[in-house]
N, C-alpha and C. Protein backbone atom coordinates (compact mmCIF):
# COMPACT_ATOMS: atom_id res chain seq x y z
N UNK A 1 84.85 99.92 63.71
CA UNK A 1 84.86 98.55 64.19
C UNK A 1 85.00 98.55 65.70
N UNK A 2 84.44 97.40 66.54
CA UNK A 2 84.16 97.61 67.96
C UNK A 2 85.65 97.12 67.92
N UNK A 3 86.35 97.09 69.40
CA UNK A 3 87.35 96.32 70.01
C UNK A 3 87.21 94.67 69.84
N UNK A 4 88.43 93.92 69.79
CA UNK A 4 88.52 92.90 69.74
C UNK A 4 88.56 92.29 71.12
N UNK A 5 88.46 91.54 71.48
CA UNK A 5 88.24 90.96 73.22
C UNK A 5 89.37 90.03 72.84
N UNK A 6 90.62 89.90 73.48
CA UNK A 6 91.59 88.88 73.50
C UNK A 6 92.14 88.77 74.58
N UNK A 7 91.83 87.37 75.28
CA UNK A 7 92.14 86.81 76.19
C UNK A 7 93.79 86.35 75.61
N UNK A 8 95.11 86.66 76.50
CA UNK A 8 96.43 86.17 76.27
C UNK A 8 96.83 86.02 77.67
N UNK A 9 97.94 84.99 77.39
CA UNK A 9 98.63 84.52 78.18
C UNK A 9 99.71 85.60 79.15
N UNK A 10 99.51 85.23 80.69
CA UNK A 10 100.08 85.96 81.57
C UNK A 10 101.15 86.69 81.22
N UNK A 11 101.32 87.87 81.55
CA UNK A 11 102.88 88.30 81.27
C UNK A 11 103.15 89.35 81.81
N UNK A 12 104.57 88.65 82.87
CA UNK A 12 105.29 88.99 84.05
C UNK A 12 105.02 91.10 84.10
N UNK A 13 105.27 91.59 82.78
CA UNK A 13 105.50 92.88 82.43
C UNK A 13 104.31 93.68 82.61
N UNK A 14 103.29 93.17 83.24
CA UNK A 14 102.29 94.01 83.51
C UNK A 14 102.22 94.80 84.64
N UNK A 15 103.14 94.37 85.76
CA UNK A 15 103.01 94.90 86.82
C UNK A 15 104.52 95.54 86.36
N UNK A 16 105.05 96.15 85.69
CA UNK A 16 105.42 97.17 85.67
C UNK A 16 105.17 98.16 84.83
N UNK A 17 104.28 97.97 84.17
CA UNK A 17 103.24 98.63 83.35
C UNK A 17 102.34 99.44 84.46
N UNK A 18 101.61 98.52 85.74
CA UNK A 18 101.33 99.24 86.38
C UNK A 18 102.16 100.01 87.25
N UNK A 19 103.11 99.53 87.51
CA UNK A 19 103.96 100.76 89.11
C UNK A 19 104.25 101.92 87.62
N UNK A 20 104.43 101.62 86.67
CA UNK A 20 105.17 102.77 85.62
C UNK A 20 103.54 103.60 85.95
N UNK A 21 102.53 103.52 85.36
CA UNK A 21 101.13 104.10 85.38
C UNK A 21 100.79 104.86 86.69
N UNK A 22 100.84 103.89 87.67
CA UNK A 22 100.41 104.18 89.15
C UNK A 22 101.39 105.45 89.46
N UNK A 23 102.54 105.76 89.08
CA UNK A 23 103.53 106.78 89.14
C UNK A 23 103.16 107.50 88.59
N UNK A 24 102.53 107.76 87.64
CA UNK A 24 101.95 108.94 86.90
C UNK A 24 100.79 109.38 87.55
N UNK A 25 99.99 108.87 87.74
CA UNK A 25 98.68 108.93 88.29
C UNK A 25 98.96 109.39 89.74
N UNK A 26 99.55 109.31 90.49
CA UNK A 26 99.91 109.51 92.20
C UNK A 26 100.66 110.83 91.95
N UNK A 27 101.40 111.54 90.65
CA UNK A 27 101.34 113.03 90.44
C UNK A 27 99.86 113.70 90.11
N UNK A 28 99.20 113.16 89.13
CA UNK A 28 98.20 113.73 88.87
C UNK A 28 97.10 114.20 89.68
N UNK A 29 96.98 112.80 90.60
CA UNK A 29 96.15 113.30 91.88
C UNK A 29 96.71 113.64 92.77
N UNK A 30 97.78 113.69 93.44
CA UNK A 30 98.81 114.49 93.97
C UNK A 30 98.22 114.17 95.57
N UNK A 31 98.08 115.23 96.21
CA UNK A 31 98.06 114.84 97.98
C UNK A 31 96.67 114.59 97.77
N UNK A 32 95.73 114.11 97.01
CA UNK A 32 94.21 113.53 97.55
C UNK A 32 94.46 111.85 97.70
N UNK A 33 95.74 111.54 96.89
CA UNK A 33 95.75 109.86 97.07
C UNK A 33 96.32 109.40 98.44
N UNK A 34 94.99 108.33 98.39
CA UNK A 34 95.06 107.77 99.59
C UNK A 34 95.99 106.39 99.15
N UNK A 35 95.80 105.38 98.68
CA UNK A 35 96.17 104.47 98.17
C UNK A 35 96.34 104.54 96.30
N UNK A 36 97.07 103.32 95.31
CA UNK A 36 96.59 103.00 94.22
C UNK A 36 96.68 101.62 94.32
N UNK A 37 96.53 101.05 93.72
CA UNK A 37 96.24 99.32 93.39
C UNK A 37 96.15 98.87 91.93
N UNK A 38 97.13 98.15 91.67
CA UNK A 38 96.82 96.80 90.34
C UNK A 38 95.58 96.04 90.74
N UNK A 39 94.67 96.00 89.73
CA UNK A 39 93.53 95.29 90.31
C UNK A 39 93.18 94.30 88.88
N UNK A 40 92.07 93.47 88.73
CA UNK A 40 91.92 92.96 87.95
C UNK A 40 92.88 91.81 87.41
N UNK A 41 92.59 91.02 86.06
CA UNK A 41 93.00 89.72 86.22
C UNK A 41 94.52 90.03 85.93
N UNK A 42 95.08 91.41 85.61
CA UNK A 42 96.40 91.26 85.39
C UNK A 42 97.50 91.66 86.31
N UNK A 43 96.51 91.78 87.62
CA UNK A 43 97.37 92.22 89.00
C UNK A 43 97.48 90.48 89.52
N UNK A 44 97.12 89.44 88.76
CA UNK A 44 97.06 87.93 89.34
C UNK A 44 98.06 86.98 88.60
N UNK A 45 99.25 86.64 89.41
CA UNK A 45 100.02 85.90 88.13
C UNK A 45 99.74 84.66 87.71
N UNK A 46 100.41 84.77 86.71
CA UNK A 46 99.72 83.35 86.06
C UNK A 46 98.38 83.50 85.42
N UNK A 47 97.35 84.73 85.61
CA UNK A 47 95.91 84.26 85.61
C UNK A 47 95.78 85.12 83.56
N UNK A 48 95.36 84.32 82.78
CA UNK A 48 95.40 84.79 81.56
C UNK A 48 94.08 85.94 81.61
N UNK A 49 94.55 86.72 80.65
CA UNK A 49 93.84 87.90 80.82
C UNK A 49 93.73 88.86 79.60
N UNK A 50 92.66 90.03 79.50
CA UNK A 50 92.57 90.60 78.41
C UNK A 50 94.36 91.67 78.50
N UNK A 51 94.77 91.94 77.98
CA UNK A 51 96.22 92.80 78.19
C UNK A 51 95.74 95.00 78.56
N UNK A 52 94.84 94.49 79.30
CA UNK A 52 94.37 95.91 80.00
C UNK A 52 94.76 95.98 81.56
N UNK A 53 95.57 97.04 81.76
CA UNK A 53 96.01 97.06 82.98
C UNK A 53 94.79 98.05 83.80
N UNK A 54 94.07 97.16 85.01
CA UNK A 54 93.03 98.17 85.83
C UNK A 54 94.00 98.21 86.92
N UNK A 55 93.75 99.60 87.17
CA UNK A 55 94.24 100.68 88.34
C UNK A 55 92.95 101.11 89.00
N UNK A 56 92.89 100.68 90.53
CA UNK A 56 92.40 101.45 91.42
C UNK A 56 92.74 102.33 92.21
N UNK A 57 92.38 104.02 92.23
CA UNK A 57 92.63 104.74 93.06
C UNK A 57 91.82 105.76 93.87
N UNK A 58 92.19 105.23 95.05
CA UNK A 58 91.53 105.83 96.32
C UNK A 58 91.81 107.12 96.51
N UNK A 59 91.03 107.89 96.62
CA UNK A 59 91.06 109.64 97.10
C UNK A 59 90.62 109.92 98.08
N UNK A 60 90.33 111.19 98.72
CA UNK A 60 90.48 111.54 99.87
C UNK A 60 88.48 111.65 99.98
N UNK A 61 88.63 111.51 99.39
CA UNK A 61 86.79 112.45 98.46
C UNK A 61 86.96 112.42 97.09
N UNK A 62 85.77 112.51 96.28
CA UNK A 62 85.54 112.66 94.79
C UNK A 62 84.52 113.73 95.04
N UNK A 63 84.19 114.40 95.65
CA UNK A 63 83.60 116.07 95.36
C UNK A 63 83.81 116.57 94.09
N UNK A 64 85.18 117.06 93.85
CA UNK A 64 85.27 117.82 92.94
C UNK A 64 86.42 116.72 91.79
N UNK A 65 85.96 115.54 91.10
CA UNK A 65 86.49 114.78 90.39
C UNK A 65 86.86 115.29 89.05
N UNK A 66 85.79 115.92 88.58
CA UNK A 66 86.01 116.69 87.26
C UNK A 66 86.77 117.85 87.50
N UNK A 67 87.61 118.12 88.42
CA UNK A 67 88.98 119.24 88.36
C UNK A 67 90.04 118.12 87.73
N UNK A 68 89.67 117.05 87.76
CA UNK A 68 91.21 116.49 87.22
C UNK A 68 90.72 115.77 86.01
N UNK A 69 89.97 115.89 85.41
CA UNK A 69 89.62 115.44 83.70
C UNK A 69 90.60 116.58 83.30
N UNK A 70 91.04 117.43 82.99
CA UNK A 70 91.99 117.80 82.12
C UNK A 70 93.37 117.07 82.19
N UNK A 71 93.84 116.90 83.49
CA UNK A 71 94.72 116.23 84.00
C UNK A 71 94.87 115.07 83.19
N UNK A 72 93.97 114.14 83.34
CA UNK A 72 93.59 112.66 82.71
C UNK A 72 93.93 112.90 81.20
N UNK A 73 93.06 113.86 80.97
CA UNK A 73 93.14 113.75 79.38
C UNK A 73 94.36 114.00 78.86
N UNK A 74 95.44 115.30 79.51
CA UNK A 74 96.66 115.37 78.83
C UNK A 74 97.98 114.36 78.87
N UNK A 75 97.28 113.20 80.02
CA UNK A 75 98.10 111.97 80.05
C UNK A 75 97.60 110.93 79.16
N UNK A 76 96.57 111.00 78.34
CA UNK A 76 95.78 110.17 77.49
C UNK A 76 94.70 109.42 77.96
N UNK A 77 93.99 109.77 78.76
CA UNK A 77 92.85 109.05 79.15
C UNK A 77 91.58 109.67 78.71
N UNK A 78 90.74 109.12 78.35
CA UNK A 78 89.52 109.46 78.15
C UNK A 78 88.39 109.86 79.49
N UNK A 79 88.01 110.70 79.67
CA UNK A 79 86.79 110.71 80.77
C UNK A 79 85.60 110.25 80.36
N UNK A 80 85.46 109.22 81.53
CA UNK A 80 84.01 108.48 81.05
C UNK A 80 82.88 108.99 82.14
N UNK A 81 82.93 109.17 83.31
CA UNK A 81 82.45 109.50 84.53
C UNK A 81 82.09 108.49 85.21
N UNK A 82 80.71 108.46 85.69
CA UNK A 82 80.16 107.08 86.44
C UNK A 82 79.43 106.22 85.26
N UNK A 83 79.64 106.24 84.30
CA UNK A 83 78.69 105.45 83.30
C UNK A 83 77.46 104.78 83.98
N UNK A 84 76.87 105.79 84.53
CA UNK A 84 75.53 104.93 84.95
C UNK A 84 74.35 104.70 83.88
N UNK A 85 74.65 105.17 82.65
CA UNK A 85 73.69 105.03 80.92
C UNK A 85 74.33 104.51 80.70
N UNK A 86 75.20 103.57 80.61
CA UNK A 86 76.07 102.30 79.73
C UNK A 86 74.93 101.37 80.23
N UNK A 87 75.26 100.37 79.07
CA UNK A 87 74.10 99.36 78.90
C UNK A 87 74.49 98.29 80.09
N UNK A 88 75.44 98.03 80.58
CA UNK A 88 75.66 97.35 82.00
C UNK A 88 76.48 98.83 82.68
N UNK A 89 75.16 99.10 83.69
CA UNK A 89 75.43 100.31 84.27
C UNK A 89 76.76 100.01 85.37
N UNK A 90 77.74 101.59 85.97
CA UNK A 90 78.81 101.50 86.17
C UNK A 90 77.88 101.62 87.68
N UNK A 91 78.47 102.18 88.75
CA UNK A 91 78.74 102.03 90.02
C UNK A 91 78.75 103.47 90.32
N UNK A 92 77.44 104.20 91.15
CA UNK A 92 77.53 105.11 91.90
C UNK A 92 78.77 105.36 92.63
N UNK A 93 79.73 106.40 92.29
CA UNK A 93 80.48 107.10 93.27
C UNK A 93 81.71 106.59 92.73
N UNK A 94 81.89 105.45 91.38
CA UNK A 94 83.32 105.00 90.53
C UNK A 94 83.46 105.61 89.41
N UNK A 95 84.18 106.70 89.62
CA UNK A 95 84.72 107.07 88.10
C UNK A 95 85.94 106.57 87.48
N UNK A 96 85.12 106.32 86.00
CA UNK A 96 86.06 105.51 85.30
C UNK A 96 86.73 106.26 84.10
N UNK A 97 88.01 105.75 83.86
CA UNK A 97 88.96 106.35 82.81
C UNK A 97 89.37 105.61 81.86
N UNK A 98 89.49 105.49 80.52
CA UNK A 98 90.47 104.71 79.90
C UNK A 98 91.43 105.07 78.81
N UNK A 99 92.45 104.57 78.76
CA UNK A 99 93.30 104.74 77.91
C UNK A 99 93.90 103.81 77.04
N UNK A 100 94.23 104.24 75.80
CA UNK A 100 94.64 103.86 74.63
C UNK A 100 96.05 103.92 73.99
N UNK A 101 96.76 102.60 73.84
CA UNK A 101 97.49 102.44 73.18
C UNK A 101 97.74 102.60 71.98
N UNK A 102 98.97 102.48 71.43
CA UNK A 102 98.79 102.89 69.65
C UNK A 102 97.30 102.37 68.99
N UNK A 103 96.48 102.62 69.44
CA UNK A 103 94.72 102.42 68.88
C UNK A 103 94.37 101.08 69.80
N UNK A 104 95.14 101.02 70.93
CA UNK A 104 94.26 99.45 71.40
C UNK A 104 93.98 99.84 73.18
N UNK A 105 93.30 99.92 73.83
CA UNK A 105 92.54 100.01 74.97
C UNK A 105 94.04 99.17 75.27
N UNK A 106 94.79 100.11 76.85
CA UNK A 106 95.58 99.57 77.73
C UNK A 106 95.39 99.90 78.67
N UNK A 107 94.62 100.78 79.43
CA UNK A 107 94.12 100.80 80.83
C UNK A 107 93.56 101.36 81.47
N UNK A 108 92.65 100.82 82.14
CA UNK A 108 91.23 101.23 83.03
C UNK A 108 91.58 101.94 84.40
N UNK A 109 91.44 103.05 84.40
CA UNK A 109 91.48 104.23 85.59
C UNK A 109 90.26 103.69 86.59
N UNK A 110 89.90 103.32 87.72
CA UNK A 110 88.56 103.04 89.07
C UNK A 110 88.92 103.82 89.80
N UNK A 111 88.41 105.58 90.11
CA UNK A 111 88.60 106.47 91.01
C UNK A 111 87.26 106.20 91.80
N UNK A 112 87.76 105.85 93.38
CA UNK A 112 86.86 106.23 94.14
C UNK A 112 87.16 106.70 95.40
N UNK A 113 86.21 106.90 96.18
CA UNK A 113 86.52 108.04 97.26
C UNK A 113 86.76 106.79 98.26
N UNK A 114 87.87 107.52 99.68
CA UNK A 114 88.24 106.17 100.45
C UNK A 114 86.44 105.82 101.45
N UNK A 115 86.72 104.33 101.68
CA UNK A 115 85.53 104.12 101.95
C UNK A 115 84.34 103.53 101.00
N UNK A 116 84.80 103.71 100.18
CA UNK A 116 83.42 103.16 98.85
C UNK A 116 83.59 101.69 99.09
N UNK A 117 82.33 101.24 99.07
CA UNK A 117 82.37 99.59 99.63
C UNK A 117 82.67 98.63 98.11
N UNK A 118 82.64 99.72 97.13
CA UNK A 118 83.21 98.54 95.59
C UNK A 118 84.87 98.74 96.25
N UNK A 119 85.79 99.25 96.63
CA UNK A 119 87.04 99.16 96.85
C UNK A 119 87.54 97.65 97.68
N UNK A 120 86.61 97.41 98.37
CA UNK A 120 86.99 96.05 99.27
C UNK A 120 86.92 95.04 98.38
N UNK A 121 85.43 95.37 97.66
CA UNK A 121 85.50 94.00 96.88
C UNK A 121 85.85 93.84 95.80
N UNK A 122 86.76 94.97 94.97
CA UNK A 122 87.76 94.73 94.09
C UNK A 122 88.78 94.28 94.65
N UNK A 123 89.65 94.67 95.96
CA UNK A 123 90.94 93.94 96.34
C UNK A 123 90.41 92.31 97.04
N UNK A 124 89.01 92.25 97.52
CA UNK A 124 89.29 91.20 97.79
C UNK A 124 89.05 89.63 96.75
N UNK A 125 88.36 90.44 95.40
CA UNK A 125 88.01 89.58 94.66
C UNK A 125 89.67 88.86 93.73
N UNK A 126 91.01 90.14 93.43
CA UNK A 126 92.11 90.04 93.32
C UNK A 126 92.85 88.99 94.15
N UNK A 127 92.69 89.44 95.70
CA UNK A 127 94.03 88.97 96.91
C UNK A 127 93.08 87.28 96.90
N UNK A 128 91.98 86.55 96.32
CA UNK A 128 91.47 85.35 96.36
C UNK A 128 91.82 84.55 95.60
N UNK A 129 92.02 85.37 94.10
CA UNK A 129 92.54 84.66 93.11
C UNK A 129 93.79 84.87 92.58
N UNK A 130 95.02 85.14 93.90
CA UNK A 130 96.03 85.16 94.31
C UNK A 130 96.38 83.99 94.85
N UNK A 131 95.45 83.60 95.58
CA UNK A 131 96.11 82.96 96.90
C UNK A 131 95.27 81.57 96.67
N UNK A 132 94.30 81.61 95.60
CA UNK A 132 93.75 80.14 95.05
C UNK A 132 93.88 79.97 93.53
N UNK A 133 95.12 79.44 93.14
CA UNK A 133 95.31 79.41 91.66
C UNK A 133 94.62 78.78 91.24
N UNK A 134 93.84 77.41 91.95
CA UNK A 134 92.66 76.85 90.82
C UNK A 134 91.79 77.43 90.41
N UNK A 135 91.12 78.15 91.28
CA UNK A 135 90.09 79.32 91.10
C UNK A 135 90.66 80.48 89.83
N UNK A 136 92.06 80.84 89.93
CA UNK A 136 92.42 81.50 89.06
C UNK A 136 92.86 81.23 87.35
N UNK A 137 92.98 79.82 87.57
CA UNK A 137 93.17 78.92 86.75
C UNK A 137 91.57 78.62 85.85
N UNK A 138 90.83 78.33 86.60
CA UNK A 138 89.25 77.90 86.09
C UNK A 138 88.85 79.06 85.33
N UNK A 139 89.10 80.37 85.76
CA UNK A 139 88.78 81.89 85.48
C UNK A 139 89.54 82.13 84.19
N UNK A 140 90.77 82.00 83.88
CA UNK A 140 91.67 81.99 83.18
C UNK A 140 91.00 81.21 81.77
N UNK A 141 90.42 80.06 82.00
CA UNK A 141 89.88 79.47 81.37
C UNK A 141 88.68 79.72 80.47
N UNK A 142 87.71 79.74 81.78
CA UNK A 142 86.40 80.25 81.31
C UNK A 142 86.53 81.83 80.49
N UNK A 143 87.54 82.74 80.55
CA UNK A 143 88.01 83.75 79.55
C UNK A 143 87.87 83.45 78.56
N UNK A 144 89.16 82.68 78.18
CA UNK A 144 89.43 82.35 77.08
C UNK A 144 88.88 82.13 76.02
N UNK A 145 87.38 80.88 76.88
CA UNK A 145 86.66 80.60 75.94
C UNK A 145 85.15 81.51 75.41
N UNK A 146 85.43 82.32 75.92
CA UNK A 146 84.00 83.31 76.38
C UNK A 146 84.49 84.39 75.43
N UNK A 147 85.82 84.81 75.30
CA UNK A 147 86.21 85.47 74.23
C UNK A 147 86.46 85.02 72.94
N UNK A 148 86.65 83.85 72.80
CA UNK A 148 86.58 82.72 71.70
C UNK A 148 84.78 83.44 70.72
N UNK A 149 83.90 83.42 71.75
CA UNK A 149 82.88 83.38 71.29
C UNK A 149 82.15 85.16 71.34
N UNK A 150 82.89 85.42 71.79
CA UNK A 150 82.60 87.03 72.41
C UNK A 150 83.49 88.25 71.28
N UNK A 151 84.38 87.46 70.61
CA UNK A 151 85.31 88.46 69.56
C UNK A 151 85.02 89.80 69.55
N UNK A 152 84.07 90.11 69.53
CA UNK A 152 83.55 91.70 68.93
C UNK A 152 82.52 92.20 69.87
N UNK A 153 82.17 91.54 71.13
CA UNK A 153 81.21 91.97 71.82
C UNK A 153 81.38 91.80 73.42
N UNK A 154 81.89 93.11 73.57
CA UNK A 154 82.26 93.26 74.74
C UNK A 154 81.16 93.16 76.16
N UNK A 155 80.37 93.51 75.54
CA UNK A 155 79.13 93.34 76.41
C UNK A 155 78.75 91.70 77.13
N UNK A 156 78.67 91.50 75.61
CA UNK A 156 78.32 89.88 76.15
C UNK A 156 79.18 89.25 76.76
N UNK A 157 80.99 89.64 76.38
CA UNK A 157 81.57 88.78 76.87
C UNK A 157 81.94 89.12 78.51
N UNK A 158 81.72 90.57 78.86
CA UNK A 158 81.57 90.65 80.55
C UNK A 158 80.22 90.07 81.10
N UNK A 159 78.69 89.64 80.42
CA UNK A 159 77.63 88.85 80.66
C UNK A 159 77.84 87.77 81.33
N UNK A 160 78.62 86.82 80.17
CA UNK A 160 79.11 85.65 80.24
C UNK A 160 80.31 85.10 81.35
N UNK A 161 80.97 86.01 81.65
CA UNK A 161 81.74 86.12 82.75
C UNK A 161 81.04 86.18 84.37
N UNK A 162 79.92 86.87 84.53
CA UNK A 162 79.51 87.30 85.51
C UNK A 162 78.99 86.57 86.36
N UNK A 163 78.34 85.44 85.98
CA UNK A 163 77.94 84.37 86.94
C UNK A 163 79.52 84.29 87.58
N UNK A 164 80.34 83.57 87.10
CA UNK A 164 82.07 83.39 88.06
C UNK A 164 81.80 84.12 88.92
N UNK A 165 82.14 85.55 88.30
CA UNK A 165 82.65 86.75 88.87
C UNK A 165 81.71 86.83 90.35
N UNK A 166 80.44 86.89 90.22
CA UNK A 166 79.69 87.16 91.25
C UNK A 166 79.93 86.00 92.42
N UNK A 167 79.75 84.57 91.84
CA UNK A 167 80.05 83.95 92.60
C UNK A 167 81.29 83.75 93.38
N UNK A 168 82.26 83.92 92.81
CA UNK A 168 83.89 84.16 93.59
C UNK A 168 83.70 85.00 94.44
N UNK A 169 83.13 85.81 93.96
CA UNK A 169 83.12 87.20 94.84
C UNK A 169 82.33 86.81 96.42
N UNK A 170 81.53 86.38 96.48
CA UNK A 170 80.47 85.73 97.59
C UNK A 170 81.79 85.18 98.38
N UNK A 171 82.71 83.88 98.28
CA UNK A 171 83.62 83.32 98.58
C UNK A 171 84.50 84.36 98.66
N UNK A 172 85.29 85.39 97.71
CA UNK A 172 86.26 86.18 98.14
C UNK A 172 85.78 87.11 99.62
N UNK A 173 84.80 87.35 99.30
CA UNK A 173 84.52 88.76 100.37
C UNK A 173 84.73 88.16 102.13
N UNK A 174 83.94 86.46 101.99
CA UNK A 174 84.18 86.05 103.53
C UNK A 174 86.16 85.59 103.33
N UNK A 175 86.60 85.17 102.55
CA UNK A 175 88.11 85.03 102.82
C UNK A 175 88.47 86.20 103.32
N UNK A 176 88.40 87.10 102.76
CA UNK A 176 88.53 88.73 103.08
C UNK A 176 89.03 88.63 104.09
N UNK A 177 87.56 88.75 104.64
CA UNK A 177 86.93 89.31 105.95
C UNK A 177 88.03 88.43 107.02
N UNK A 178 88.09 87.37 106.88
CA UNK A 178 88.76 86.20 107.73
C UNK A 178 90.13 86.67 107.65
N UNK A 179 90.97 87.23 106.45
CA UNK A 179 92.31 87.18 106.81
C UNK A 179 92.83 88.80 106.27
N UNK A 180 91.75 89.69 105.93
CA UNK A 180 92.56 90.65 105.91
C UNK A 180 91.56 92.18 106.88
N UNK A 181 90.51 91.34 107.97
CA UNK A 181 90.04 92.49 108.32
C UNK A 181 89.84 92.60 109.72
């Protein structure tokens, strides 16, 4: 059976879900981390969300990325790589990880090298719908109901999302730019 897509209500305990994670992960990659980051809708309070914690982490370089798939795996993550053959292809130069809870997807690993231009516009698509709860609020929304209709299909239901997403993003990237660059 595929995953269930469930949009739930905010909860405070995710961001220590991530500093608990991000602590593990900042041994694993050890002196290549440059930064890590809560990213995604559950680094946003208030903003309802699937209960998957995404972690972004910055390295020094991704040269040699597959020296730390064993690493990953004996902390429970799966290696996915760049999923550039997934049916909504991943992102040259983002390797992705995930891990599993007692059988339920809890959190998405985004390794990229410092400098990768998806890194800006993951924090700045986050630090927007921080700092504009209607926007985070509308998002929150449009989830909900997109998973309402999306139950079993993960595909469609990041489809259906993507008009927002892209468009916020247009608006996040010049806020950005204006107050954090």
């Amino acid at each position: 059976m595929s995953r269930v897509i469930e949009v739930v209500d905010y909860d405070s305990g995710w961001i220590a879900a991530f500093e608990e994670e991000a602590a593990i992960l900042t041994v694993v990659f050890g002196q290549r981390v440059i930064d890590v980051h809560h990213i995604g809708s559950t680094a946003v309070p208030g903003l309802d969300a699937k209960p998957i914690i995404d972690i972004l982490v910055v390295l020094d370089h991704t040269d040699d990325i597959n020296s730390f798939d064993r690493a990953m795996e004996d902390i429970g993550y799966r290696v996915r790589g760049e999923c550039l053959d997934a049916t909504i292809p991943g992102t040259p130069g983002r390797f992705y990880f995930t891990k599993e809870t007692n059988g339920v997807r809890s959190h998405h690993v985004h390794v990229y090298a410092k400098g990768h231009w998806e890194i800006c516009d993951k924090l700045a698509f986050r630090d927007y719908l921080r700092a504009h709860s209607d926007e985070a609020t509308a998002y929150g929304e449009l989830k909900r109901r997109i998973a309402a209709l999306h139950r079993f299909d993960n595909i469609g239901y990041m489809q259906a999302k993507d008009g927002f997403v892209k468009s916020t993003l247009q608006e996040a990237r010049r806020w950005y730019q204006l107050n954090n660059c």
